[in-house]
Structure formats: structure tokens, C-alpha cells
Protein backbone atom coordinates (compact mmCIF):
# COMPACT_ATOMS: atom_id res chain seq x y z
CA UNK A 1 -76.62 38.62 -48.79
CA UNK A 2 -73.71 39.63 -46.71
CA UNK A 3 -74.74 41.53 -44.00
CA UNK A 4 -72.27 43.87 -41.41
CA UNK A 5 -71.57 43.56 -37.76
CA UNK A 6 -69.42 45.76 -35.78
CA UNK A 7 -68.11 45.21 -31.86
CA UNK A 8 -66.16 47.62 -30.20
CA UNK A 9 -64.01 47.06 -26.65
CA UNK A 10 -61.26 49.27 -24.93
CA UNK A 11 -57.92 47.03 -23.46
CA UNK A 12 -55.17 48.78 -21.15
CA UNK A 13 -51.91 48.00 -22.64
CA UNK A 14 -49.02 49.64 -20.85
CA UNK A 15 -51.34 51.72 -18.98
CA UNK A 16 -52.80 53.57 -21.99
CA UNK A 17 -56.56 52.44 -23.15
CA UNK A 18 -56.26 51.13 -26.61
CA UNK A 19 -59.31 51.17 -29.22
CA UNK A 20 -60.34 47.65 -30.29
CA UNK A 21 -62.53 47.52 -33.34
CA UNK A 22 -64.00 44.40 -35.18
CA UNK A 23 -65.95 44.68 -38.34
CA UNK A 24 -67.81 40.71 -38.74
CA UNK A 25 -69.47 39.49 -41.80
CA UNK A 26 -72.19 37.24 -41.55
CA UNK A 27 -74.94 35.19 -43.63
CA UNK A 28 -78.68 36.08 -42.31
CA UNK A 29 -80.10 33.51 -44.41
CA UNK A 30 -77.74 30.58 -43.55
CA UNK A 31 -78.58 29.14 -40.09
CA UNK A 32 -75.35 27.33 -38.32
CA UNK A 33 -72.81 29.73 -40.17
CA UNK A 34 -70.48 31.44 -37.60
CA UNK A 35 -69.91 35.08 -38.18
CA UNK A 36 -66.67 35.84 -40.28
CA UNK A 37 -63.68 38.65 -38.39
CA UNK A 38 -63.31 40.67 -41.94
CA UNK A 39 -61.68 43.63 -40.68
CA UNK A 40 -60.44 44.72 -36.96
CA UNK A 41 -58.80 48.27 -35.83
CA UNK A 42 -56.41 48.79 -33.05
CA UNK A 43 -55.13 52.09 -31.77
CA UNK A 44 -54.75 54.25 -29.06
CA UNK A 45 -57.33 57.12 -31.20
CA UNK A 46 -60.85 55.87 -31.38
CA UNK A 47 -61.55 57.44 -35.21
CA UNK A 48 -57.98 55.52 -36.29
CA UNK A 49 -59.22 52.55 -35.05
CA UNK A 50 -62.39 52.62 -36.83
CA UNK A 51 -60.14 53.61 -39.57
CA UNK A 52 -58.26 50.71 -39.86
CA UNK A 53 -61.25 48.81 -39.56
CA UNK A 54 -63.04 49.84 -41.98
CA UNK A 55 -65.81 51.92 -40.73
CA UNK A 56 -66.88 54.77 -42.47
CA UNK A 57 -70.19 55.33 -41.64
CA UNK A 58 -70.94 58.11 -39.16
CA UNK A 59 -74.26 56.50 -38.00
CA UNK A 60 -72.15 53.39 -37.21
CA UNK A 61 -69.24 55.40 -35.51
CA UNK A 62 -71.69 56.56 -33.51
CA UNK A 63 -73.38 53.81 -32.52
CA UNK A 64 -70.03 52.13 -31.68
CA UNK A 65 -69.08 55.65 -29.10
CA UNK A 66 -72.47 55.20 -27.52
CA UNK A 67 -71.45 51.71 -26.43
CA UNK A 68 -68.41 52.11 -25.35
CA UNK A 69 -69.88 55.93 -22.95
CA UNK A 70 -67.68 58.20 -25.40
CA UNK A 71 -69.06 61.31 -26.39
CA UNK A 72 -67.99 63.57 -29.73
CA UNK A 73 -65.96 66.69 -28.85
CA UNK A 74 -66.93 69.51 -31.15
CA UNK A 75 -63.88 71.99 -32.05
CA UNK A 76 -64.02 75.35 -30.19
CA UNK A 77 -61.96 78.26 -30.98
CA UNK A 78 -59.89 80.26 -28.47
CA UNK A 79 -58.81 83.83 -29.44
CA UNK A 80 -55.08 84.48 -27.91
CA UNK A 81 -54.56 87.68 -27.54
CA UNK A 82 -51.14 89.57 -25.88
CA UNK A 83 -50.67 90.21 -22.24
CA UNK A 84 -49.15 93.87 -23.15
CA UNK A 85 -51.10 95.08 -26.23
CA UNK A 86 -48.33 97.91 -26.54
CA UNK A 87 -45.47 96.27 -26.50
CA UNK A 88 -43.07 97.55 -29.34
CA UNK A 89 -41.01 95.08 -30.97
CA UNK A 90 -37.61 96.35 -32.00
CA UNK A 91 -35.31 95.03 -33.92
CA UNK A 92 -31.83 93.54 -32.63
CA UNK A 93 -29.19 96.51 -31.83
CA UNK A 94 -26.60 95.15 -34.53
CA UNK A 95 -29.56 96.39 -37.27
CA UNK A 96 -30.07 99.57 -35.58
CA UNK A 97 -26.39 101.03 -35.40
CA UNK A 98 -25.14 99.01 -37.92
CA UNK A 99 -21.71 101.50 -37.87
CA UNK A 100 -21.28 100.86 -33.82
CA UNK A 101 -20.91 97.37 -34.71
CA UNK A 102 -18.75 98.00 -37.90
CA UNK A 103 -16.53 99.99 -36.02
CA UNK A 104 -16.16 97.07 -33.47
CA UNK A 105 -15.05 95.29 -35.89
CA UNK A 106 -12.70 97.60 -38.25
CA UNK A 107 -14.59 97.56 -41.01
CA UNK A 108 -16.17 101.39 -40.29
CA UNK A 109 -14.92 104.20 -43.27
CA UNK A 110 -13.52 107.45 -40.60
């Protein structure tokens, strides 16, 4: 039976950390066999690294964050609200005196 081994490392590359992620397959019950690189995930994202790995198991994405210190940010939500609540908004001038503007022009009826 096939059995699942993932290894996760950070490299610098251009002075950005980059998200290495190998997903091995080995044979428990066959002693001597070296372990087999099935899958690996590169990226500058952790979760698009697993990704293109191949990992899809939260328990295992976790595990792989624990050993490599990183810690799951949970989403917050900011309310934005406007520095002058009374501030009008008005429309441009040429849609207020639409005949000003006509008569700039020539087109105006007298």
C-alpha cells in the first residue's frame, strides 16, 4: 500500500521567500525502496504551493504551517465609514444649468 509523505522548506529567490512543497510516495512494506518525489509545489503563496502539489487536506496543510512557524490568518472585517457624514454630492454644473452651457455654445432657443 502506497502510503503519503509531505516536506515543506522556504528558499529566498530574488529576495522574496518562495514556498517549496514536496508530496513523496513510499512503500511501508518494502524495506530498501527509496521514497518516490510524486508531486512538488513552488510559489511565492503558501496555499498555491500546496496547491500545485497536491495537498488538499487541511489536517496536512496544517501540519506542514506548523513546521515551517506559520500561523493561519482568519479574515476580519473593517467597516469604512466617511470622514464628513454630510457631505452632499452634487452633480457636475453642465447637468445643473444645462441652458448656461447651451447658450455657450449657440445651441440655446431666445
Amino acid at each position: 500500500m502506497t502510503k503519503q509523505k509531505y516536506v515543506a522548506s522556504v528558499k529566498e529567490i530574488n529576495g522574496q521567500a518562495h514556498f517549496i512543497i514536496k508530496r513523496y510516495s513510499y512503500f511501508p512494506e518494502l524495506a530498501g525502496v527509496p521514497e518516490v518525489l510524486d508531486a512538488m509545489g513552488m510559489h511565492k503563496d503558501f496555499m498555491k504551493a500546496c496547491a500545485l502539489a497536491g495537498v488538499e487536506e487541511n489536517q496536512v496543510i496544517d501540519d506542514l504551517m506548523a513546521a515551517l512557524g506559520l500561523v493561519r490568518e482568519s479574515g476580519k472585517v473593517v467597516r469604512v465609514y466617511h470622514a464628513n457624514h454630510d457631505l452632499e454630492i452634487k452633480p457636475h454644473p453642465i447637468f445643473r444649468f444645462p441652458q448656461t452651457w447651451l447658450a455657450k455654445l449657440r445651441w440655446a432657443h431666445a
